[in-house]
PDB file of N, CA and C in Angstrom:
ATOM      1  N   UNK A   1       0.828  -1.189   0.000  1.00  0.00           N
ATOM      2  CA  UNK A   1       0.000   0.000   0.000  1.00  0.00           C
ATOM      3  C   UNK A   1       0.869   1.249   0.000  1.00  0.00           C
ATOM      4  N   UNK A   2       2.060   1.102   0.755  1.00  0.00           N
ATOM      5  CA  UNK A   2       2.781   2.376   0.963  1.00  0.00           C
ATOM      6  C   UNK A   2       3.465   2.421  -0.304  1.00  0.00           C
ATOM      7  N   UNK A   3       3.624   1.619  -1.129  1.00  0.00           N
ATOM      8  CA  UNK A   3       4.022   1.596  -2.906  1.00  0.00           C
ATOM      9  C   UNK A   3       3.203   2.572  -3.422  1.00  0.00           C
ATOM     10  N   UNK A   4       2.128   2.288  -3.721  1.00  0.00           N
ATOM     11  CA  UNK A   4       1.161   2.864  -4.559  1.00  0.00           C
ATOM     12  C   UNK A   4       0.632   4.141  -3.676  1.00  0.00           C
ATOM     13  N   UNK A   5       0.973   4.384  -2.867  1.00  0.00           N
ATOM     14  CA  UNK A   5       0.616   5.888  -2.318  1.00  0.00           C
ATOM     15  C   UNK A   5       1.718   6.777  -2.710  1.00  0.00           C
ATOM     16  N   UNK A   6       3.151   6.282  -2.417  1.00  0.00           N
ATOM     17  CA  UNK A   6       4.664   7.090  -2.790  1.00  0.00           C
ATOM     18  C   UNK A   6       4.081   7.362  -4.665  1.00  0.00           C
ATOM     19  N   UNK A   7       3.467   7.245  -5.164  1.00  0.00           N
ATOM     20  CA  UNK A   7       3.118   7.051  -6.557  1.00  0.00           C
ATOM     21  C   UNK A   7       2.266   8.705  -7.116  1.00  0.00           C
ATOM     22  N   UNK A   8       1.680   8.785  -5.956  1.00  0.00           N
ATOM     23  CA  UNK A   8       0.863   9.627  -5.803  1.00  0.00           C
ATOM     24  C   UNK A   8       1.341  11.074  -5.273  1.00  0.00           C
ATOM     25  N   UNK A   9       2.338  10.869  -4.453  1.00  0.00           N
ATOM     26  CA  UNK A   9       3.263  12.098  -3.885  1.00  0.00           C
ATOM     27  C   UNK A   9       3.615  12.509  -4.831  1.00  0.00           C
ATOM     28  N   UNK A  10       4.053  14.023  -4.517  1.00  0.00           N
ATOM     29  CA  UNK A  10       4.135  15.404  -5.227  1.00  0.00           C
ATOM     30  C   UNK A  10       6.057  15.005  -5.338  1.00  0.00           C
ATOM     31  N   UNK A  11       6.588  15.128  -5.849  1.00  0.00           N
ATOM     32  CA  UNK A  11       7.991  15.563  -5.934  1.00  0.00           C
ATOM     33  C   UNK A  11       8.833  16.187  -5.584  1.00  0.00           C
ATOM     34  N   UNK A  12       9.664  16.251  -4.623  1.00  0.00           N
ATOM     35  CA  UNK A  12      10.355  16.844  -4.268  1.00  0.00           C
ATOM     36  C   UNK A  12      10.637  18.330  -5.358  1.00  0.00           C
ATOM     37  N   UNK A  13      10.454  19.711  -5.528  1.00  0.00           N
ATOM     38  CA  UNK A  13      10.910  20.687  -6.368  1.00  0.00           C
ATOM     39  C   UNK A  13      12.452  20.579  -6.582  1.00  0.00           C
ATOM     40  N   UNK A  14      12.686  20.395  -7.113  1.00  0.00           N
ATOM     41  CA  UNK A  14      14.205  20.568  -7.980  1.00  0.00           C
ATOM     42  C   UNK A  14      14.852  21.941  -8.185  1.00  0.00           C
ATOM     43  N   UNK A  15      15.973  22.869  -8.082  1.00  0.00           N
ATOM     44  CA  UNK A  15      15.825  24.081  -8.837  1.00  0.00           C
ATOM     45  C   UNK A  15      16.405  23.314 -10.494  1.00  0.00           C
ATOM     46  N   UNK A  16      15.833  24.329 -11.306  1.00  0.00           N
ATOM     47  CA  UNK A  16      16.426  23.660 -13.005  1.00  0.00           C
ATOM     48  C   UNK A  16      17.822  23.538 -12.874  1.00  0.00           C
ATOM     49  N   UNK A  17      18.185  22.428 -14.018  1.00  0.00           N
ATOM     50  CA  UNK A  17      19.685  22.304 -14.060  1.00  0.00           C
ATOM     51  C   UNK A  17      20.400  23.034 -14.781  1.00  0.00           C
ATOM     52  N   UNK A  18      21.251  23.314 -14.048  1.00  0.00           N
ATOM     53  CA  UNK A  18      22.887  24.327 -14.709  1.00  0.00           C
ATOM     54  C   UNK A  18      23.505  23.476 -15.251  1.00  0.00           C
ATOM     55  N   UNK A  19      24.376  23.514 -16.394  1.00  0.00           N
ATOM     56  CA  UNK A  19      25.645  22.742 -16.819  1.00  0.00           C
ATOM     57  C   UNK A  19      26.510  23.168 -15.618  1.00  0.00           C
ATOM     58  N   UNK A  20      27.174  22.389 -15.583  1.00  0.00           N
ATOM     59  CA  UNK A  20      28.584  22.406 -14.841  1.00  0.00           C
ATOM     60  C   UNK A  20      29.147  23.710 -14.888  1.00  0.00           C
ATOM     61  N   UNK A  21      29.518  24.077 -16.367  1.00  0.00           N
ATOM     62  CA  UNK A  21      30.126  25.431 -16.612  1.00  0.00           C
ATOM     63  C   UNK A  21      29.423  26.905 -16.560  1.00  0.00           C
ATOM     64  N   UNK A  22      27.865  26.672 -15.497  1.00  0.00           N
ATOM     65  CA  UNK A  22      27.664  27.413 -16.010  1.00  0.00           C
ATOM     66  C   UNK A  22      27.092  28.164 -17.094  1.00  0.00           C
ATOM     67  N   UNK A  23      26.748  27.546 -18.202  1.00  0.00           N
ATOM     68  CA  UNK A  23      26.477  27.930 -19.479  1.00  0.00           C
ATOM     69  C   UNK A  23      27.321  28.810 -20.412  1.00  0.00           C
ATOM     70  N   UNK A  24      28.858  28.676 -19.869  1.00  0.00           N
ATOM     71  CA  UNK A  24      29.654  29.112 -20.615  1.00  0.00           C
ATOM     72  C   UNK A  24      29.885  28.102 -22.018  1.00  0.00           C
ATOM     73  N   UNK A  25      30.050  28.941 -23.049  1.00  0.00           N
ATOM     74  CA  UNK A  25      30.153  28.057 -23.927  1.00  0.00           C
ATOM     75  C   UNK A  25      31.881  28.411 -24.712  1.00  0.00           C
ATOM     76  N   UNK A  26      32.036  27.084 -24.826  1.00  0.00           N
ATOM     77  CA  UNK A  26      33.901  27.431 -25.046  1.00  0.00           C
ATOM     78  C   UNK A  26      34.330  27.106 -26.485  1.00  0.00           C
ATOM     79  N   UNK A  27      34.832  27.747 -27.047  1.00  0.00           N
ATOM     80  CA  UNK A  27      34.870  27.497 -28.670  1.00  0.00           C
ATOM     81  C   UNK A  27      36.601  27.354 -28.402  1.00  0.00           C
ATOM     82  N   UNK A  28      36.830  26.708 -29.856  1.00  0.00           N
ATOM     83  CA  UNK A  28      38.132  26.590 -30.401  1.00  0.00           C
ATOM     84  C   UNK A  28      38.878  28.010 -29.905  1.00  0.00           C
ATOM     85  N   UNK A  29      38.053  29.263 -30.103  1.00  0.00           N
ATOM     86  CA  UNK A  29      39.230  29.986 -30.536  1.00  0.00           C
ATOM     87  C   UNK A  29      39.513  30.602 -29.151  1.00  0.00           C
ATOM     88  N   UNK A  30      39.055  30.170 -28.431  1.00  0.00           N
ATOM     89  CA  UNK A  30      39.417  30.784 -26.557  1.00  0.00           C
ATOM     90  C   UNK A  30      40.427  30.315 -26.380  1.00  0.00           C
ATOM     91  N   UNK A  31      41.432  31.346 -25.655  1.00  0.00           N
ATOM     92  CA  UNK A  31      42.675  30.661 -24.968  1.00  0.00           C
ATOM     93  C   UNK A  31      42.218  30.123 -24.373  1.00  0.00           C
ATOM     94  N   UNK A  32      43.634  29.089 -24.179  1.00  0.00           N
ATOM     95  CA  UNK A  32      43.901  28.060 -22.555  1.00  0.00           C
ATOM     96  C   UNK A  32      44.474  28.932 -21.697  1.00  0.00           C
ATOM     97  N   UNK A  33      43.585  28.321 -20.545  1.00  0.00           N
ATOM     98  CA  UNK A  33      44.307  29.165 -19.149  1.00  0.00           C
ATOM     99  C   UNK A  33      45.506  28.446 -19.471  1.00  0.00           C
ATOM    100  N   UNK A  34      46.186  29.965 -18.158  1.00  0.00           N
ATOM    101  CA  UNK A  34      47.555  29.924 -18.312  1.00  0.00           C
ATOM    102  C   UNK A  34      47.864  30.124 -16.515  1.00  0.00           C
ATOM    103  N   UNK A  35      49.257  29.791 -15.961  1.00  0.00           N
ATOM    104  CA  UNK A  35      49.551  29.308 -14.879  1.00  0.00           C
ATOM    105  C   UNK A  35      48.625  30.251 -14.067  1.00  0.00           C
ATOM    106  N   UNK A  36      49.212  31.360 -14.566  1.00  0.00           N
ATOM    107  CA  UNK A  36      48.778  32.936 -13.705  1.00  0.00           C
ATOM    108  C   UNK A  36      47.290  33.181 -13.125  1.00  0.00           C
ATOM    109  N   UNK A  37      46.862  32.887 -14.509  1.00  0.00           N
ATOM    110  CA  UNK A  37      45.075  32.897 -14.317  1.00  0.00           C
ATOM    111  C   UNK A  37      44.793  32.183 -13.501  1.00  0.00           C
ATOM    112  N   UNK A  38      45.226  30.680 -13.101  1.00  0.00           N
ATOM    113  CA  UNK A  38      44.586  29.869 -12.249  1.00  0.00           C
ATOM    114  C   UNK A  38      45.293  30.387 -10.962  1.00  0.00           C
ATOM    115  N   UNK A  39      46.654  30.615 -10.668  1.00  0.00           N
ATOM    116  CA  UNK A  39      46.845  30.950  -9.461  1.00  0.00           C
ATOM    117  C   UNK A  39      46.086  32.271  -9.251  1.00  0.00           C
ATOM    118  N   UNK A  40      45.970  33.264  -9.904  1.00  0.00           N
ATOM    119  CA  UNK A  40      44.923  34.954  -9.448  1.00  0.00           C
ATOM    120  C   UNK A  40      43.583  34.218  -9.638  1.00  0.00           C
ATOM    121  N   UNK A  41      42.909  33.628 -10.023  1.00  0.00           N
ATOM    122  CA  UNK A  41      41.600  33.146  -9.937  1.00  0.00           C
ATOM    123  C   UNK A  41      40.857  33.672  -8.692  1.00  0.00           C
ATOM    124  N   UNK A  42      39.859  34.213  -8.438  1.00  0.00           N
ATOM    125  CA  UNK A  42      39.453  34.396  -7.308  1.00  0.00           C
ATOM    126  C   UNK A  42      37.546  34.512  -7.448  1.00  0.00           C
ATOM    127  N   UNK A  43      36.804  34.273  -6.177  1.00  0.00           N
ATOM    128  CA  UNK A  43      35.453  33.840  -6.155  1.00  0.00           C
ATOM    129  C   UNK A  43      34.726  35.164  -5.582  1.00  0.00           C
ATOM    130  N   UNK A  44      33.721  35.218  -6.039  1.00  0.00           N
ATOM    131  CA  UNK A  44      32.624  35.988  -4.986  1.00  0.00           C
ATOM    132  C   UNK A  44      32.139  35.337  -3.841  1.00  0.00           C
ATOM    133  N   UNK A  45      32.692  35.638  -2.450  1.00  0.00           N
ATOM    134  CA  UNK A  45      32.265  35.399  -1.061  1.00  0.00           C
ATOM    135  C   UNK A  45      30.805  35.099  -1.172  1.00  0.00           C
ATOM    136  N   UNK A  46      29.898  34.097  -0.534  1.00  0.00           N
ATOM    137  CA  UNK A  46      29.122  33.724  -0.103  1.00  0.00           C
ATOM    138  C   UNK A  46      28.551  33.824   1.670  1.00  0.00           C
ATOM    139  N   UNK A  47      27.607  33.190   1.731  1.00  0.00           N
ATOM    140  CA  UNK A  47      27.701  33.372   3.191  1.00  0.00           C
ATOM    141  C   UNK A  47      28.224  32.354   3.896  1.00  0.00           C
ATOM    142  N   UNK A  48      28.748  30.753   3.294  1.00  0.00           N
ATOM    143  CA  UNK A  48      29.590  29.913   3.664  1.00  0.00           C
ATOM    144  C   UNK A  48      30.643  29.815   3.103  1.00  0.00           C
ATOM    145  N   UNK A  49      30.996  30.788   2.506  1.00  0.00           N
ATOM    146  CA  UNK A  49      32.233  30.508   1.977  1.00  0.00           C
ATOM    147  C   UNK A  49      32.264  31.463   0.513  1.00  0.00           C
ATOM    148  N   UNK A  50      33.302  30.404  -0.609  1.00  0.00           N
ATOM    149  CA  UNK A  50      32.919  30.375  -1.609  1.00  0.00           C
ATOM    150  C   UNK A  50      31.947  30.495  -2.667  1.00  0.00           C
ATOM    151  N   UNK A  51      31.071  30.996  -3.320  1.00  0.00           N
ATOM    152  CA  UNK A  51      30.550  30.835  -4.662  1.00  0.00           C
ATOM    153  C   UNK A  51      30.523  29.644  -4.874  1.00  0.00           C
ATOM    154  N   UNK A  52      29.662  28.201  -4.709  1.00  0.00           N
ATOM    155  CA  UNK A  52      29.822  26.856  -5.131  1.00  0.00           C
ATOM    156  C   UNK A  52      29.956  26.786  -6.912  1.00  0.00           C
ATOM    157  N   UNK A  53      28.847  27.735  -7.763  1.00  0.00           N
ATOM    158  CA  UNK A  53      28.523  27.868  -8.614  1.00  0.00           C
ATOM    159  C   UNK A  53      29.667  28.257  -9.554  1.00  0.00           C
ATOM    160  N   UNK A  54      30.311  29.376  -9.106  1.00  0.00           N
ATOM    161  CA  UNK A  54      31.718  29.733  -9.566  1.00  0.00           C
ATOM    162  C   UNK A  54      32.964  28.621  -9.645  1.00  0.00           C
ATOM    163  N   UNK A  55      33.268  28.155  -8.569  1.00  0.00           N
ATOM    164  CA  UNK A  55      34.071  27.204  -8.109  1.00  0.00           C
ATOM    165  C   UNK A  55      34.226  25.902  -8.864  1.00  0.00           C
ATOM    166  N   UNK A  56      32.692  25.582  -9.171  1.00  0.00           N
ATOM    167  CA  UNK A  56      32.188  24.135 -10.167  1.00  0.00           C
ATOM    168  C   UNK A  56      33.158  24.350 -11.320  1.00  0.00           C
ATOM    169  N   UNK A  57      32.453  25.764 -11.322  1.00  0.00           N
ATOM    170  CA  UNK A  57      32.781  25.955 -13.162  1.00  0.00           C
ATOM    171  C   UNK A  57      33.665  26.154 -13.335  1.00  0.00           C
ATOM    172  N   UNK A  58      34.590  26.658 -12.593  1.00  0.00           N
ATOM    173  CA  UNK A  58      36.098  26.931 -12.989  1.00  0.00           C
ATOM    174  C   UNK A  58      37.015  25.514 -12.578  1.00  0.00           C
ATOM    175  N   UNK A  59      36.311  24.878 -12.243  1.00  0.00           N
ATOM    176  CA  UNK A  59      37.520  23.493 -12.065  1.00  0.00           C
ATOM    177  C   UNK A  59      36.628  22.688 -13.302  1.00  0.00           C
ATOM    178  N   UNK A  60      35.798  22.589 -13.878  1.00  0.00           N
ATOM    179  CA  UNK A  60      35.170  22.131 -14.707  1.00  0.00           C
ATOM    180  C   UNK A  60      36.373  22.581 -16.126  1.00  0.00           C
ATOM    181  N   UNK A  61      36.542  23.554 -16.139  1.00  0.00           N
ATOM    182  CA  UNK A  61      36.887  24.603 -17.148  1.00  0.00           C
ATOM    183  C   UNK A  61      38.646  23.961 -16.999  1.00  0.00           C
ATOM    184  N   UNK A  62      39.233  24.648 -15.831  1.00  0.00           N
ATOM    185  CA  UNK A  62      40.811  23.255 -15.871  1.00  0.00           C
ATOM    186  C   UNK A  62      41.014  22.128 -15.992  1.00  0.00           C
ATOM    187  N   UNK A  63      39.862  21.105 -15.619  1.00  0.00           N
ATOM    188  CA  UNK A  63      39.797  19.823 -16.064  1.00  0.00           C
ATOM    189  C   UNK A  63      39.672  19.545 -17.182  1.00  0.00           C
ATOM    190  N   UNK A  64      38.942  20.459 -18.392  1.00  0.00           N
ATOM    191  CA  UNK A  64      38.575  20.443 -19.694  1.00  0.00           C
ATOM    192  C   UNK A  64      40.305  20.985 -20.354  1.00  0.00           C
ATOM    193  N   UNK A  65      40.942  21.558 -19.660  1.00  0.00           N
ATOM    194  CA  UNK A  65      41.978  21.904 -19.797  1.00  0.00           C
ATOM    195  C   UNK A  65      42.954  21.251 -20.244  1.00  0.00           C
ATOM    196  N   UNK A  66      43.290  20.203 -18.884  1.00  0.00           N
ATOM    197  CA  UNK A  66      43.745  19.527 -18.574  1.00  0.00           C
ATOM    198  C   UNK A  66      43.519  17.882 -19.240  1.00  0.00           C
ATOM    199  N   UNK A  67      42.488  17.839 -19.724  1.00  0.00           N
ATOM    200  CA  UNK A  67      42.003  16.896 -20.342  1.00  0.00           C
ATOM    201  C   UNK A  67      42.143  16.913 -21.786  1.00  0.00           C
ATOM    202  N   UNK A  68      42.710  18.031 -22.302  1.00  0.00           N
ATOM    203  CA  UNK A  68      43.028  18.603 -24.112  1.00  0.00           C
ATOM    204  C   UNK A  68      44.438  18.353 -23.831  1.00  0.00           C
ATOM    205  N   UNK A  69      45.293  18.723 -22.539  1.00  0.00           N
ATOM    206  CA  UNK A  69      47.032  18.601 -22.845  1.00  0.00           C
ATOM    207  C   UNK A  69      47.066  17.402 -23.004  1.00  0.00           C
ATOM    208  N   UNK A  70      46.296  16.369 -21.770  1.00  0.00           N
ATOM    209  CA  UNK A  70      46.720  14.657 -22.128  1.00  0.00           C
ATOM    210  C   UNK A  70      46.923  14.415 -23.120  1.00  0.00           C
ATOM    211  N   UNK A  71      45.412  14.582 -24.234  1.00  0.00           N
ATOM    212  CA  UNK A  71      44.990  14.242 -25.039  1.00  0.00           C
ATOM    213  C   UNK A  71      45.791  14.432 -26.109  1.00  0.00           C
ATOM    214  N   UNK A  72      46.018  15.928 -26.200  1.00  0.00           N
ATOM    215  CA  UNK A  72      47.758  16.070 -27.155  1.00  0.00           C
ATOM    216  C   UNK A  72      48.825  15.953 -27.402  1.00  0.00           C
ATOM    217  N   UNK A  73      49.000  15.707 -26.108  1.00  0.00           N
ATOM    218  CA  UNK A  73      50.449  14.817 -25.573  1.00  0.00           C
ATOM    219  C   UNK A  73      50.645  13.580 -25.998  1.00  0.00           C
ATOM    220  N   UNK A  74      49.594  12.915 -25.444  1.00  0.00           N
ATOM    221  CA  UNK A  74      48.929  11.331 -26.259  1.00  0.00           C
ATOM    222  C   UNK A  74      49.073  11.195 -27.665  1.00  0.00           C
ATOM    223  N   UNK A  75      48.666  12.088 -28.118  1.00  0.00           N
ATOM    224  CA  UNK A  75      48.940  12.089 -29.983  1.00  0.00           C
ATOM    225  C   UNK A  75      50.048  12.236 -30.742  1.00  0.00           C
ATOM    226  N   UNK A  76      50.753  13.094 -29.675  1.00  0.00           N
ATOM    227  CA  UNK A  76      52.091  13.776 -30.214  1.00  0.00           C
ATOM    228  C   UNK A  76      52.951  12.196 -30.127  1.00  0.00           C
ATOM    229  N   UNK A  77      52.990  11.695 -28.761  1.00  0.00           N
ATOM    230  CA  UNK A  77      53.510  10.669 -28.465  1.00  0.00           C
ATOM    231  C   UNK A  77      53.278   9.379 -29.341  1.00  0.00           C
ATOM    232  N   UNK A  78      51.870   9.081 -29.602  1.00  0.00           N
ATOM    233  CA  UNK A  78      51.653   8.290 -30.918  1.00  0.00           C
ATOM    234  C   UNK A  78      52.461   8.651 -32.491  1.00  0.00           C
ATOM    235  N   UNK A  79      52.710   9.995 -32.516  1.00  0.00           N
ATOM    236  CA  UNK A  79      53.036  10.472 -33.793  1.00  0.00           C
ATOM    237  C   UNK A  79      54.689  10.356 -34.091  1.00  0.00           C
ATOM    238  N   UNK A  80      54.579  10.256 -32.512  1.00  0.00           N
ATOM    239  CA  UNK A  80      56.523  10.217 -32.574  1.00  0.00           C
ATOM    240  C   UNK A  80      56.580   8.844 -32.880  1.00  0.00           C
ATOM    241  N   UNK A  81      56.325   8.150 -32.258  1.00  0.00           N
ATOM    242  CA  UNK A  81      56.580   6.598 -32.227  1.00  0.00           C
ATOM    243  C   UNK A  81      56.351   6.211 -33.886  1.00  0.00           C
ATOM    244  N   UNK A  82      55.669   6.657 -34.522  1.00  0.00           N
ATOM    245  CA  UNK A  82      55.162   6.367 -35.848  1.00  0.00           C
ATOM    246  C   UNK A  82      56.275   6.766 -36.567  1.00  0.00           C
ATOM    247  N   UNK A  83      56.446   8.078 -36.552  1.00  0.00           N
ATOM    248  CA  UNK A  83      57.587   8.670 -37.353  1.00  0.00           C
ATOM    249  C   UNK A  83      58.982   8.010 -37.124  1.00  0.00           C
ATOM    250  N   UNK A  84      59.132   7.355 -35.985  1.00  0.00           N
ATOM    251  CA  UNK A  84      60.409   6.618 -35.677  1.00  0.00           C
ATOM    252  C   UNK A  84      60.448   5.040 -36.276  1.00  0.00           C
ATOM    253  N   UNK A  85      59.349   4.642 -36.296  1.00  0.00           N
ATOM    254  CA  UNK A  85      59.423   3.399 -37.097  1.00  0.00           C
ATOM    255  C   UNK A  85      59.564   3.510 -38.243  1.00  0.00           C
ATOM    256  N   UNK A  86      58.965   4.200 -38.650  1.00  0.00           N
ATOM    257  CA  UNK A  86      58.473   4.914 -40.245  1.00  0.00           C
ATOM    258  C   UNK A  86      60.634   4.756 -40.674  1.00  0.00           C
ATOM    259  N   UNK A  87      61.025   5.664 -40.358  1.00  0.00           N
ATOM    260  CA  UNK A  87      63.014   6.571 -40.145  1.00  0.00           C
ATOM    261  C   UNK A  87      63.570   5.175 -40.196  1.00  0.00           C
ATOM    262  N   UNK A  88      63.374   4.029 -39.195  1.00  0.00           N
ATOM    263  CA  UNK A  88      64.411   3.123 -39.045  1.00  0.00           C
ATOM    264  C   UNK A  88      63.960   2.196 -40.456  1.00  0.00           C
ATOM    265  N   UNK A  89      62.665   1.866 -40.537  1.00  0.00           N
ATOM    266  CA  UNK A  89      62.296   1.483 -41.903  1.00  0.00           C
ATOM    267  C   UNK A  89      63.144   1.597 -43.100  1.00  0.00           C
ATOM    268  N   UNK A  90      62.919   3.374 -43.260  1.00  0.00           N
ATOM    269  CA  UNK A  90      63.386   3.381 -44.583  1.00  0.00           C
ATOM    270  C   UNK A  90      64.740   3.252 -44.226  1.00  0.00           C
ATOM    271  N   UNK A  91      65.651   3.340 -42.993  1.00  0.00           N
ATOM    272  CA  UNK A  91      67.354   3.362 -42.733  1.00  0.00           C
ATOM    273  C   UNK A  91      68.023   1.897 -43.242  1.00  0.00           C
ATOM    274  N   UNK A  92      66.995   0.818 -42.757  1.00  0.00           N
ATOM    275  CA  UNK A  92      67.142  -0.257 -43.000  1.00  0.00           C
ATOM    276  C   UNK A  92      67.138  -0.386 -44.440  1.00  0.00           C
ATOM    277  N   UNK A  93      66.277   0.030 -45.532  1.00  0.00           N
ATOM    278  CA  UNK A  93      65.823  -0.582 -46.724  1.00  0.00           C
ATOM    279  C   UNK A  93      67.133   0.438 -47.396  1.00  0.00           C
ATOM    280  N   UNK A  94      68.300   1.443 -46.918  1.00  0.00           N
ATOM    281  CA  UNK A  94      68.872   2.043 -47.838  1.00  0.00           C
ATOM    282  C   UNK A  94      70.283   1.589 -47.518  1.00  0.00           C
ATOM    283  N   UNK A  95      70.415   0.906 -46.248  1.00  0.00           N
ATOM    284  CA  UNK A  95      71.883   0.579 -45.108  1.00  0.00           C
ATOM    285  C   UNK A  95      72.674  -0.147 -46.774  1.00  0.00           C
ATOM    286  N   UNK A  96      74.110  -0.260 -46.450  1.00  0.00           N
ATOM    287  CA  UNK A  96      74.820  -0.697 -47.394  1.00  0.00           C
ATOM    288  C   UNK A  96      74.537  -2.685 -46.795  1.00  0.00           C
ATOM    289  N   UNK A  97      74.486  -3.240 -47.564  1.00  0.00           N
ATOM    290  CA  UNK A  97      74.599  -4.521 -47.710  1.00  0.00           C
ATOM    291  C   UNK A  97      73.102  -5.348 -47.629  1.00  0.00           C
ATOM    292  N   UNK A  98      71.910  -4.597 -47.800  1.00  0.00           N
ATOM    293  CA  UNK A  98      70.579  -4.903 -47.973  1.00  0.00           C
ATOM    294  C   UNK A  98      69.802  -5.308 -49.225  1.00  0.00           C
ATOM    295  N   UNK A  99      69.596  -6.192 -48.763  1.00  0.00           N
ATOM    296  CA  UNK A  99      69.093  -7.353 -50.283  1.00  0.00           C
ATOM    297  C   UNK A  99      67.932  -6.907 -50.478  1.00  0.00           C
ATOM    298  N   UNK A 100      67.266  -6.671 -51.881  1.00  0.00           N
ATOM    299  CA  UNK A 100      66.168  -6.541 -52.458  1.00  0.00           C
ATOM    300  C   UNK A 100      65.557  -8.052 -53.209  1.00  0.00           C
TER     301      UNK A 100
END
């Protein structure tokens, strides 16, 4: 019975959802933060503290950051490794005493 009554209850109100960021929207052509910015970074005081809202979004925003260097690093590192096999390849197929 207590099933089918919880069925009937009103919902807890929600406030609407924010993205993470805020609703900042970040295109290609925005710089990447840089050391400075994140160390001067600073919040609008609350009455416990911090700005939660601010705070989200700006570690949202370095993690997105931070998550593009891996990611390029990762590639670069794939690209090296490629290009180095690629080098010893052709070193091998030109070395003096290599049979065709």
């Amino acid at each position: 019975m207590r099933n089918v009554l919880s069925l009937f209850r009103r919902a807890p109100r929600r406030q609407p959802h924010r993205p993470p960021n805020a609703g900042w929207y970040r295109s290609e052509s925005c710089r990447p933060l840089t050391a400075g910015q994140i160390r001067e970074q600073q919040f609008h005081q609350v009455r416990r503290g911090l700005d939660p809202v601010e705070v989200h979004a700006f570690l949202h925003r370095v993690a997105a950051e931070l998550a593009n260097a891996r990611r390029d690093l990762a590639l670069t590192t794939e690209e090296n490794v490629r290009i180095k096999r690629a080098l010893r390849s052709w070193q091998s197929r030109f070395t003096p005493g290599a049979r065709w």
